[in-house]
Protein backbone atom coordinates (compact mmCIF):
# COMPACT_ATOMS: atom_id res chain seq x y z
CA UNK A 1 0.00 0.00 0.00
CA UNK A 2 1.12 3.14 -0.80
CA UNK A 3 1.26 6.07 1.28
CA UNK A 4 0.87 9.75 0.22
CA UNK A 5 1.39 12.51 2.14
CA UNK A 6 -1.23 15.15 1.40
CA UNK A 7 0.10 18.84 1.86
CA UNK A 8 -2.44 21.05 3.19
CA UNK A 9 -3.25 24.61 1.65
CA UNK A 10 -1.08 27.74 2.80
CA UNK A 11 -2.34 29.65 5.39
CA UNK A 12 -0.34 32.20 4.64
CA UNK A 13 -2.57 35.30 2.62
CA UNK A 14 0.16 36.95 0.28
CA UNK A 15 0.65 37.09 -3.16
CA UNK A 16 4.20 36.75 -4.60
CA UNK A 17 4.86 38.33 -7.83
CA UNK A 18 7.82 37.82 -10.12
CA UNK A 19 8.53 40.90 -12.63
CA UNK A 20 9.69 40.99 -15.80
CA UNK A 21 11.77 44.20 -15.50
CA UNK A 22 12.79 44.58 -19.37
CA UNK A 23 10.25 44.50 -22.46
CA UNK A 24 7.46 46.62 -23.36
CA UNK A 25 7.30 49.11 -20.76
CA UNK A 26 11.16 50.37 -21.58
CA UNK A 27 10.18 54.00 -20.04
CA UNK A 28 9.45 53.48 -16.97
CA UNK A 29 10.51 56.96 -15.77
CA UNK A 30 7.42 58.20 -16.97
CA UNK A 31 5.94 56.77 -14.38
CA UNK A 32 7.91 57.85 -11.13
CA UNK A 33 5.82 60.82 -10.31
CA UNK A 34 2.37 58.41 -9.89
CA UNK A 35 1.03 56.92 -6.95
CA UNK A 36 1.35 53.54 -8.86
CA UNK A 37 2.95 51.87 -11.99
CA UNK A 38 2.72 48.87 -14.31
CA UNK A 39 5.01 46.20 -14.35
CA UNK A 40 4.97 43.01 -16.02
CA UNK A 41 4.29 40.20 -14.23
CA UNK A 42 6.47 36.73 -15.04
CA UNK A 43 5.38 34.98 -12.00
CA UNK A 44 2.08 35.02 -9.64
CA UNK A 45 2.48 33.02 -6.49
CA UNK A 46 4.25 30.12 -8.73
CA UNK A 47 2.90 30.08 -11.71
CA UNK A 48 3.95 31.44 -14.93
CA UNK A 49 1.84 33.93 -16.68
CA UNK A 50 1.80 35.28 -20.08
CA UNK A 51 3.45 38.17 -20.88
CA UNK A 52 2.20 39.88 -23.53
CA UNK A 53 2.44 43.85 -23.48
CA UNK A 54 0.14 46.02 -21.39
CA UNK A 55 -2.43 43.19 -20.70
CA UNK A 56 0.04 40.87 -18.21
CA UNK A 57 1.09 44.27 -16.13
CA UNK A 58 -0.20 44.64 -12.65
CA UNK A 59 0.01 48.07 -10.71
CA UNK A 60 1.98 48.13 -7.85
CA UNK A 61 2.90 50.99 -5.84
CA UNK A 62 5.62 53.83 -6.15
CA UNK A 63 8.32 54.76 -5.33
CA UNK A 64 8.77 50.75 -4.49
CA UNK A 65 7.77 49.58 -7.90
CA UNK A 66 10.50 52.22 -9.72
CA UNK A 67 13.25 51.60 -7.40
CA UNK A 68 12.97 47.73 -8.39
CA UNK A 69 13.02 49.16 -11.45
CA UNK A 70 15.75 51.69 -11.18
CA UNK A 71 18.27 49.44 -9.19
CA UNK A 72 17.60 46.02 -10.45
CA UNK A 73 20.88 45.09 -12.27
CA UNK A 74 22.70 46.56 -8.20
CA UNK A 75 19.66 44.23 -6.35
CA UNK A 76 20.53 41.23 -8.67
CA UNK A 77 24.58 41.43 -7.37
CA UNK A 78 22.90 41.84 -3.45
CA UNK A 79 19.50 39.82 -3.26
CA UNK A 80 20.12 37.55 -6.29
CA UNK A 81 18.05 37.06 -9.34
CA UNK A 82 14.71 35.89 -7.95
CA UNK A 83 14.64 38.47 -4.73
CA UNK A 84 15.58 41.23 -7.05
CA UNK A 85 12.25 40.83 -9.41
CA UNK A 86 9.95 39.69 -6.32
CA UNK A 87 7.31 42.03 -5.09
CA UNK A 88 5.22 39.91 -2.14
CA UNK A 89 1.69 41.62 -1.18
CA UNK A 90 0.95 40.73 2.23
CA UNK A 91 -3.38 40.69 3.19
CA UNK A 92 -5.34 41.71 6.19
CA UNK A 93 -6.73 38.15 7.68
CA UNK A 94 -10.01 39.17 7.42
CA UNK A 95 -10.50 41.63 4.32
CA UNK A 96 -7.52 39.66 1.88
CA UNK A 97 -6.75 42.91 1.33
CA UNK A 98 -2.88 43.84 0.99
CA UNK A 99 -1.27 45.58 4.10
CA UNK A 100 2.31 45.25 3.55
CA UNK A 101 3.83 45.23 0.18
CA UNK A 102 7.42 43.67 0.51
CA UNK A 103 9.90 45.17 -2.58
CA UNK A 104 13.47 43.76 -2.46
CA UNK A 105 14.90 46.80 -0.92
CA UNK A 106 11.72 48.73 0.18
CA UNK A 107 8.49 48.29 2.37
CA UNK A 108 5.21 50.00 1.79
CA UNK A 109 2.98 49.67 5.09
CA UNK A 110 -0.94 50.28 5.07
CA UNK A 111 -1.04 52.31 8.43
CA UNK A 112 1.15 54.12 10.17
CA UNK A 113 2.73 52.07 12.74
CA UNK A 114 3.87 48.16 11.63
CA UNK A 115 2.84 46.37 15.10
CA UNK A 116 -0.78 47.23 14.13
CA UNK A 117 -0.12 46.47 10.67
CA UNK A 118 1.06 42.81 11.52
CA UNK A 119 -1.80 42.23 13.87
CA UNK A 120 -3.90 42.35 10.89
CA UNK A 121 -2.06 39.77 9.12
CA UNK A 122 -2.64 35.28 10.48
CA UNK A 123 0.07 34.20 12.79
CA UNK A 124 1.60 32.38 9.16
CA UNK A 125 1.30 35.35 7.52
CA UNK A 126 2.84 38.16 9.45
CA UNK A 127 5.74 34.84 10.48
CA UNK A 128 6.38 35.05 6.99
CA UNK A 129 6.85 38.50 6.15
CA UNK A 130 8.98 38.68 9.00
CA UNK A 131 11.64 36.13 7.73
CA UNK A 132 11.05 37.94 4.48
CA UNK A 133 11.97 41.11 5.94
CA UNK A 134 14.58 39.93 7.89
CA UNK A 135 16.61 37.35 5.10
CA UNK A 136 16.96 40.70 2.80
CA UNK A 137 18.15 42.58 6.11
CA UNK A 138 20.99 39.57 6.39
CA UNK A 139 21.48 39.56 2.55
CA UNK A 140 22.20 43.39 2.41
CA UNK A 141 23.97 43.30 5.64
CA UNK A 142 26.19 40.25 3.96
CA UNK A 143 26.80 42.69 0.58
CA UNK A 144 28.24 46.09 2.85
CA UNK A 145 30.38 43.57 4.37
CA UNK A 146 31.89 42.27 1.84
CA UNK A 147 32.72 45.39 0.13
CA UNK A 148 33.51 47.44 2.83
């Protein structure tokens, strides 16, 4: 008899987005004076997604979204590849919507102070985007150290 271990469904309420920094939206400058901007998403939460022109960007918001933009050749030497085109959305528990939007080098909080922020966010979620928040800390940390 065979057994088969069944994985349960995350409990964790984020989305994690992969962006395609190069392509069709070459001026991105344009966009550094709006609240938000397009990017082009490679990657939702795992899975691949098309990526044809305007109709595979999402808006996510400034100035996070044009500093990934801006620095992401410098984030791919500190964070790596992956880290350096992620952009995780973190939700409320109850509402699903986003409270904390994680950029590799940046973090947009809905509210004003983050200990109210993460008590909106499940106990898997808020773990989460605190080993999030803390790996690029290390990561960064690791890169001025080196090249000090």
């Amino acid at each position: 008899m065979n057994n088969f271990i069944v994985r349960s469904k995350s409990r964790k309420r984020k989305n994690a987005y992969v962006v395609k920094i190069e392509g069709v939206l070459a001026n991105y400058n344009a966009f550094g004076g709006c609240k938000e901007m397009p990017l082009i998403v490679a990657e939702k939460n795992g899975e691949i997604q098309k990526t044809d022109g305007w109709a595979a960007t999402t808006m996510f918001k400034n100035p996070g979204a044009l500093d990934i933009v801006l620095n992401h050749e410098k984030y791919k030497e500190i964070f790596g590849t992956r880290i350096a085109s992620m952009i995780i959305d973190y939700c409320d528990k109850n509402s699903g919507i986003p409270v904390v939007t994680l950029f590799p080098n940046m973090i947009w909080v809905d509210g004003e102070n983050m200990n109210d922020v993460l008590g909106r966010m499940n106990h898997e979620t808020r773990r989460d985007c605190l080993r999030q928040i803390k790996m690029r800390k290390d990561l960064l940390r690791n890169f001025e150290t080196r090249y000090k």
